[in-house]
C-alpha atoms as a PDB file:
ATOM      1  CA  UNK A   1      59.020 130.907  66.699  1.00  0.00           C
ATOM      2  CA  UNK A   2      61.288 131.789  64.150  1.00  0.00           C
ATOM      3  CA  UNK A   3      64.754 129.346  63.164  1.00  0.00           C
ATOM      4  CA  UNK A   4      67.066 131.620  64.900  1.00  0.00           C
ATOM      5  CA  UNK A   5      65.180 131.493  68.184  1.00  0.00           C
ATOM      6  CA  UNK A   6      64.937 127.367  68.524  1.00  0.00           C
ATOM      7  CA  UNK A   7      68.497 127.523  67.247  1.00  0.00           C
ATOM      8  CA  UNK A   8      69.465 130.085  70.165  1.00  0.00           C
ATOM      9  CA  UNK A   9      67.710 127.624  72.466  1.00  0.00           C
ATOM     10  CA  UNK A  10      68.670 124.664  71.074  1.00  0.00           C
ATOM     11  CA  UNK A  11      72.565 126.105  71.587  1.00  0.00           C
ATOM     12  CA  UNK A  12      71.490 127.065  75.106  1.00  0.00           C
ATOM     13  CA  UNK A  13      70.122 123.686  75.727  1.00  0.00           C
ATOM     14  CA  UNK A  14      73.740 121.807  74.517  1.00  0.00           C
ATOM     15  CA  UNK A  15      75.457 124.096  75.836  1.00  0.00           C
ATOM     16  CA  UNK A  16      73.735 123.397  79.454  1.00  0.00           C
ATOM     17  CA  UNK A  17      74.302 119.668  78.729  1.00  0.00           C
ATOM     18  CA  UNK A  18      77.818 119.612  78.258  1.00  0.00           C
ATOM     19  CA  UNK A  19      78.379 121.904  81.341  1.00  0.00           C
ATOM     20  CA  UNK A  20      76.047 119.310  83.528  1.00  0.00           C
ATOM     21  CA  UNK A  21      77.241 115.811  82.541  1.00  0.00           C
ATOM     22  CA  UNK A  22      80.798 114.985  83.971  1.00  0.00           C
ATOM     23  CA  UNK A  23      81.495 111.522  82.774  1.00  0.00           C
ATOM     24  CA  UNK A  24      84.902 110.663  83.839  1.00  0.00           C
ATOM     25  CA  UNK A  25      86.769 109.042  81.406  1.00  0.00           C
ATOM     26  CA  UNK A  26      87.164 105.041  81.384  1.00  0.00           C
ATOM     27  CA  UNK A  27      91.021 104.936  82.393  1.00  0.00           C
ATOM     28  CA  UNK A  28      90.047 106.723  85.646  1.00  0.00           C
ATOM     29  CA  UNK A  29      87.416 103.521  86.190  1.00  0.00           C
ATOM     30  CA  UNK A  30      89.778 101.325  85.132  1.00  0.00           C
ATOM     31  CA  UNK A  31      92.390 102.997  88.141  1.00  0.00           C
ATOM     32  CA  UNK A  32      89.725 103.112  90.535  1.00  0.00           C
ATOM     33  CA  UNK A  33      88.894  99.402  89.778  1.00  0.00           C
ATOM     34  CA  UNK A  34      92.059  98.566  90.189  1.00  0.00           C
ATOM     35  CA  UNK A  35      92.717 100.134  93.267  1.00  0.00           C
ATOM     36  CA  UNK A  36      89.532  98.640  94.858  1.00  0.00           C
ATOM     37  CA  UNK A  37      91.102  94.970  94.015  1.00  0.00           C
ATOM     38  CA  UNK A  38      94.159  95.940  95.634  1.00  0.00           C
ATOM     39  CA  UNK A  39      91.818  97.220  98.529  1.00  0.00           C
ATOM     40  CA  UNK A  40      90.934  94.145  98.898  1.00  0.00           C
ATOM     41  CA  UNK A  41      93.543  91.802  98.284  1.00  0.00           C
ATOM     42  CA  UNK A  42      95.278  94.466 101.310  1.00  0.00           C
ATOM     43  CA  UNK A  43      92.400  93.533 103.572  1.00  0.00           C
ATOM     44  CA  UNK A  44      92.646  89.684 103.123  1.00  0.00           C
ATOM     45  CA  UNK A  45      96.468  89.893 103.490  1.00  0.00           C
ATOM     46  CA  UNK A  46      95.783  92.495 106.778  1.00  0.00           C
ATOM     47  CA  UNK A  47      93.203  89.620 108.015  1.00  0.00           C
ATOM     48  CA  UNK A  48      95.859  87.267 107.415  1.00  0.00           C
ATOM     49  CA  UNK A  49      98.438  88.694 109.489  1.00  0.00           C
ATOM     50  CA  UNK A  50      98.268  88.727 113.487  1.00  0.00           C
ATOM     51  CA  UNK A  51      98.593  92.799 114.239  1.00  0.00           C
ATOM     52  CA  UNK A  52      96.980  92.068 117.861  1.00  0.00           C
ATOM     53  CA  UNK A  53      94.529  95.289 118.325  1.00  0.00           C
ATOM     54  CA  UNK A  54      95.551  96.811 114.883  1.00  0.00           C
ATOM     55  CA  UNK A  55      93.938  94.332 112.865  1.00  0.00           C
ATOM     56  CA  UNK A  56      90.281  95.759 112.849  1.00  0.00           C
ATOM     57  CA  UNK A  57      91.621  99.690 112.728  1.00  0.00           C
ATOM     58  CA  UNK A  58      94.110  98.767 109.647  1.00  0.00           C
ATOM     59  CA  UNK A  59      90.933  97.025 107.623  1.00  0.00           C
ATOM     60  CA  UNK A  60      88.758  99.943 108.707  1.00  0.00           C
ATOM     61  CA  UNK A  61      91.280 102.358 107.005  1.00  0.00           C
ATOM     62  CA  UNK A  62      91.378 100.203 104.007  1.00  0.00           C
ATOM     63  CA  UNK A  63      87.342  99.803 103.997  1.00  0.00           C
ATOM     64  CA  UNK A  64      87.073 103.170 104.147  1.00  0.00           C
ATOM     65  CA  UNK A  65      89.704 104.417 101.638  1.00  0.00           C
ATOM     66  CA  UNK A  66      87.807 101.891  99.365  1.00  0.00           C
ATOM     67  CA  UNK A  67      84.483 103.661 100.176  1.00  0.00           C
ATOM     68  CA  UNK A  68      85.379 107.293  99.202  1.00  0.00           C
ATOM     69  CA  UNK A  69      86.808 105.708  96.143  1.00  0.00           C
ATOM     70  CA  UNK A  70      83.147 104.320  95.267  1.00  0.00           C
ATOM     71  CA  UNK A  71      81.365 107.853  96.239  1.00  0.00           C
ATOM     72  CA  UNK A  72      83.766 110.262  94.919  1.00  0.00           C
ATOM     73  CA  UNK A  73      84.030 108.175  91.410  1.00  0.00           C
ATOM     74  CA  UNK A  74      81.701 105.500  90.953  1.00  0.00           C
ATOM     75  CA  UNK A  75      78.684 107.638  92.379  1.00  0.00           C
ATOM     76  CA  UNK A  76      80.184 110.874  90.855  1.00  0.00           C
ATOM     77  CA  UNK A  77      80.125 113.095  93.968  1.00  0.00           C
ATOM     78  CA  UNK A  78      83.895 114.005  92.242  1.00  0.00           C
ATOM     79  CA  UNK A  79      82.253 116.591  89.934  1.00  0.00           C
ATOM     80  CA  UNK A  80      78.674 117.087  91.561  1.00  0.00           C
ATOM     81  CA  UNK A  81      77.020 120.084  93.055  1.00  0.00           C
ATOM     82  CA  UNK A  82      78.256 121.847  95.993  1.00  0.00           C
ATOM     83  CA  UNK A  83      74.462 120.957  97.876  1.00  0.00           C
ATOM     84  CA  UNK A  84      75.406 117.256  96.687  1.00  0.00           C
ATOM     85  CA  UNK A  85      79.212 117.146  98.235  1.00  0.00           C
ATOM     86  CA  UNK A  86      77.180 118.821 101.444  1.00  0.00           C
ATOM     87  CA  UNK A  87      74.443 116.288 102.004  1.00  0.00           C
ATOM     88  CA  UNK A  88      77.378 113.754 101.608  1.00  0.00           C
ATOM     89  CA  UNK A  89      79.776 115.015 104.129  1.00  0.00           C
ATOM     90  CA  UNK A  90      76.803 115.853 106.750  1.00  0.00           C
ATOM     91  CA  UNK A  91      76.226 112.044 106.145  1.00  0.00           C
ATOM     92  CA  UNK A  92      79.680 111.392 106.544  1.00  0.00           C
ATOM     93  CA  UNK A  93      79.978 113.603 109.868  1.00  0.00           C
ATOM     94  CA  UNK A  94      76.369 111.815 111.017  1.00  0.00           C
ATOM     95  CA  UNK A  95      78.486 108.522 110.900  1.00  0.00           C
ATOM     96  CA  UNK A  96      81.325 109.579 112.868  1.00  0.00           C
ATOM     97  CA  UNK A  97      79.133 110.513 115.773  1.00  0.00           C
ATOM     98  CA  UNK A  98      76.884 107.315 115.746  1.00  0.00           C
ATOM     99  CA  UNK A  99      80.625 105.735 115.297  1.00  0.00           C
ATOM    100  CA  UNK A 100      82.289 108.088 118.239  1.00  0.00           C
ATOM    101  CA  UNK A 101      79.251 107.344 120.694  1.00  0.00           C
ATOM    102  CA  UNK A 102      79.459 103.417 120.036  1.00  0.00           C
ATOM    103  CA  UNK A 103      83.062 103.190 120.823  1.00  0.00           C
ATOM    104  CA  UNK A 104      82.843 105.899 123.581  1.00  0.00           C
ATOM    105  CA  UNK A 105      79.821 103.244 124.883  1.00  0.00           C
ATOM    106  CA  UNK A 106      82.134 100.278 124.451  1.00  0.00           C
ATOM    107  CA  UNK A 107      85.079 101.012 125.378  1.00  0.00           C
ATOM    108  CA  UNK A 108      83.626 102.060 128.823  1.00  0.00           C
ATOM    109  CA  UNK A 109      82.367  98.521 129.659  1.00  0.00           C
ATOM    110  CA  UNK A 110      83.882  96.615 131.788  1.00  0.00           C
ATOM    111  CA  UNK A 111      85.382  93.265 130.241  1.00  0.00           C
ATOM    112  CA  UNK A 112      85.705  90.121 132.407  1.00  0.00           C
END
């Protein structure tokens, strides 16, 4: 193989890296970090509070604002491959209908 071939691939093969790798950079982790605290200084204060029935729907929103936080950033789904963003939503949509058919179950019940 001749210098100017492994060169050619050797350009091919950095230029493939740096069009791969997303790494955010470490303000956005220090953001997300900080919003995860404030996630969860909201969820002791919610817990706190007496909201009656709103108390377990308002930490569920917060849990699960925290959550997408952690998979779109921390686990880099943010800037991953379209077949990676799909397995993620059909697990997403997979929970919603375990979560619909639990509450559809429970909320049927009779409570004494």
């Amino acid at each position: 193989m001749s210098d100017h071939q492994h060169d050619h691939q050797h350009d091919q093969h950095t230029d493939h890296h740096d069009t791969v790798h997303h790494v955010g950079h470490v303000i956005t982790y220090v953001i997300v970090f900080f919003a995860l605290v404030v996630g969860t200084l909201g969820t002791y204060l919610a817990a706190k509070v007496d909201m009656g029935a709103f108390n377990a729907p308002v930490a569920l929103i917060i849990a699960t604002t925290k959550a997408f936080l952690v998979i779109l950033f921390f686990m880099h789904v943010k800037d991953s491959s379209r077949l990676t963003k799909t397995v993620v939503a059909g697990g997403i949509f997979w929970l919603c209908i375990l979560l619909t058919l639990t509450m559809t179950d429970f909320l049927s019940r009779v409570w004494h």
